[in-house]
C-alpha atoms as a PDB file:
ATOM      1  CA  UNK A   1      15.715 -76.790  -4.731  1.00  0.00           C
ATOM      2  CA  UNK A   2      12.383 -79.151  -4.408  1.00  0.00           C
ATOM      3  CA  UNK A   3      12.109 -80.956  -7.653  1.00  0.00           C
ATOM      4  CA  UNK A   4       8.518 -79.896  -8.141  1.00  0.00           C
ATOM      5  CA  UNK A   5       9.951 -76.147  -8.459  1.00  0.00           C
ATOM      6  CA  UNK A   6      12.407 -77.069 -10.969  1.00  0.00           C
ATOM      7  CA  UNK A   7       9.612 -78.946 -13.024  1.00  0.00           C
ATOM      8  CA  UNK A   8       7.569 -75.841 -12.860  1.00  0.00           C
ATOM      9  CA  UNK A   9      10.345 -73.962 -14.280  1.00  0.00           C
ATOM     10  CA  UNK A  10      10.969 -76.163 -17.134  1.00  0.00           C
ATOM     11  CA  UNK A  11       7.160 -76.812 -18.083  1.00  0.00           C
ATOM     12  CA  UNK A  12       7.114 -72.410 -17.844  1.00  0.00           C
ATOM     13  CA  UNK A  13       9.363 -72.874 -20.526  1.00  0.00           C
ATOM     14  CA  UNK A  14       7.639 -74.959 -22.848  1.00  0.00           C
ATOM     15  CA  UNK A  15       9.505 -78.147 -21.766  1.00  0.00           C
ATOM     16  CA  UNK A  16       7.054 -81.459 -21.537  1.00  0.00           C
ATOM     17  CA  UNK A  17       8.080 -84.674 -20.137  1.00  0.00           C
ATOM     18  CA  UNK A  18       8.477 -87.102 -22.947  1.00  0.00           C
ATOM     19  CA  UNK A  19       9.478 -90.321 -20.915  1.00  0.00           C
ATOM     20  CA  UNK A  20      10.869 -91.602 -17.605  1.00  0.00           C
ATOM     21  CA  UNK A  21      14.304 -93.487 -17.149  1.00  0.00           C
ATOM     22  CA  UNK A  22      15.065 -94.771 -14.058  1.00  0.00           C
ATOM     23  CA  UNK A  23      16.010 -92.235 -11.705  1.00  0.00           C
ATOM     24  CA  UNK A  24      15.284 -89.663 -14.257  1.00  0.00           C
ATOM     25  CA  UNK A  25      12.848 -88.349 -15.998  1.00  0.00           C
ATOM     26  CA  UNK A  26      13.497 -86.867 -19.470  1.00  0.00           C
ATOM     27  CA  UNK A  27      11.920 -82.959 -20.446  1.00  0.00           C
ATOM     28  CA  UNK A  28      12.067 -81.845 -24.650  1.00  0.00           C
ATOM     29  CA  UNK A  29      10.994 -78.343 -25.452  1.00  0.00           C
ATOM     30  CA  UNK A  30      10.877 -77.930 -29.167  1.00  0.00           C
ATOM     31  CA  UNK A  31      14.228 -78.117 -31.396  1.00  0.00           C
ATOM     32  CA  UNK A  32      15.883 -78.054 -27.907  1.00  0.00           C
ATOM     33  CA  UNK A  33      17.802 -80.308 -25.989  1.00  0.00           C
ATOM     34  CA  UNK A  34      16.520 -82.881 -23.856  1.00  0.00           C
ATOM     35  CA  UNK A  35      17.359 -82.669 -20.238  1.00  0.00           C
ATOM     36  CA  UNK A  36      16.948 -85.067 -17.200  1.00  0.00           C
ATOM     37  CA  UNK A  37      15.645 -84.841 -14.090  1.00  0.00           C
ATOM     38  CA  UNK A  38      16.884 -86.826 -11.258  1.00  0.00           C
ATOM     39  CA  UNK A  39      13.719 -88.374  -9.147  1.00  0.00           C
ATOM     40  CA  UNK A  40      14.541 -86.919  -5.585  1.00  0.00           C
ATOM     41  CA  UNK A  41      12.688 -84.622  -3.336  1.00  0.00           C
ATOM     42  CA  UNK A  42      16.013 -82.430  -3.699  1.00  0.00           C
ATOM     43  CA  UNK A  43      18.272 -81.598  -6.073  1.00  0.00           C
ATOM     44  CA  UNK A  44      21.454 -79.659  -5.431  1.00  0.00           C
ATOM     45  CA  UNK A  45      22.170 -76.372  -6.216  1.00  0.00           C
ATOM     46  CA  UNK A  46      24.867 -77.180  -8.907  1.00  0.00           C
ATOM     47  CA  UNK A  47      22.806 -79.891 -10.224  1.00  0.00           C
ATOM     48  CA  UNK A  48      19.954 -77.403 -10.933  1.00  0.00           C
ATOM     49  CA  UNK A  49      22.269 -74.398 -12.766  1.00  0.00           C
ATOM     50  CA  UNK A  50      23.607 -77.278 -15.061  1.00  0.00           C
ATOM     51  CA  UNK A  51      20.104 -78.470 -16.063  1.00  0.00           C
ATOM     52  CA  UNK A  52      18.969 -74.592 -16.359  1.00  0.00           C
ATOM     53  CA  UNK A  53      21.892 -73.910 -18.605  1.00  0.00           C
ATOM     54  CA  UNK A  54      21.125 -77.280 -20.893  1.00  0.00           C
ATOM     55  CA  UNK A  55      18.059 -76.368 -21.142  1.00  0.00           C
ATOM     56  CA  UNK A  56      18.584 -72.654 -21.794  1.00  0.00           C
ATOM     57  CA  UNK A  57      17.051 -71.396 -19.589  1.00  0.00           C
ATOM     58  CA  UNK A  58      20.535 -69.541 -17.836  1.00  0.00           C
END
């Protein structure tokens, strides 16, 4: 999945970007918990259920 998409998913959801960390960048949504998002033009498959599920979202 293209990063971008993901991003668009999480924002969707409420989540905003609340700071970058070097090769990640870091989304809060509320009371929630913070996830990361690796900087690359892809991110695998498994890597994107695991930051749905943190985030709630699955």
């Amino acid at each position: 999945m293209k990063r971008r998409d993901l991003i668009k998913q999480l924002e969707a959801a409420g989540f905003i970007k609340i700071r970058d960390d070097g090769k990640h960048s870091i989304y809060k949504a509320g009371n929630k918990r913070a996830v990361q998002v690796p900087r690359h033009r892809e991110i695998n498959e498994n890597t994107v259920k695991q930051i749905l599920k943190d985030a709630g979202l699955k």
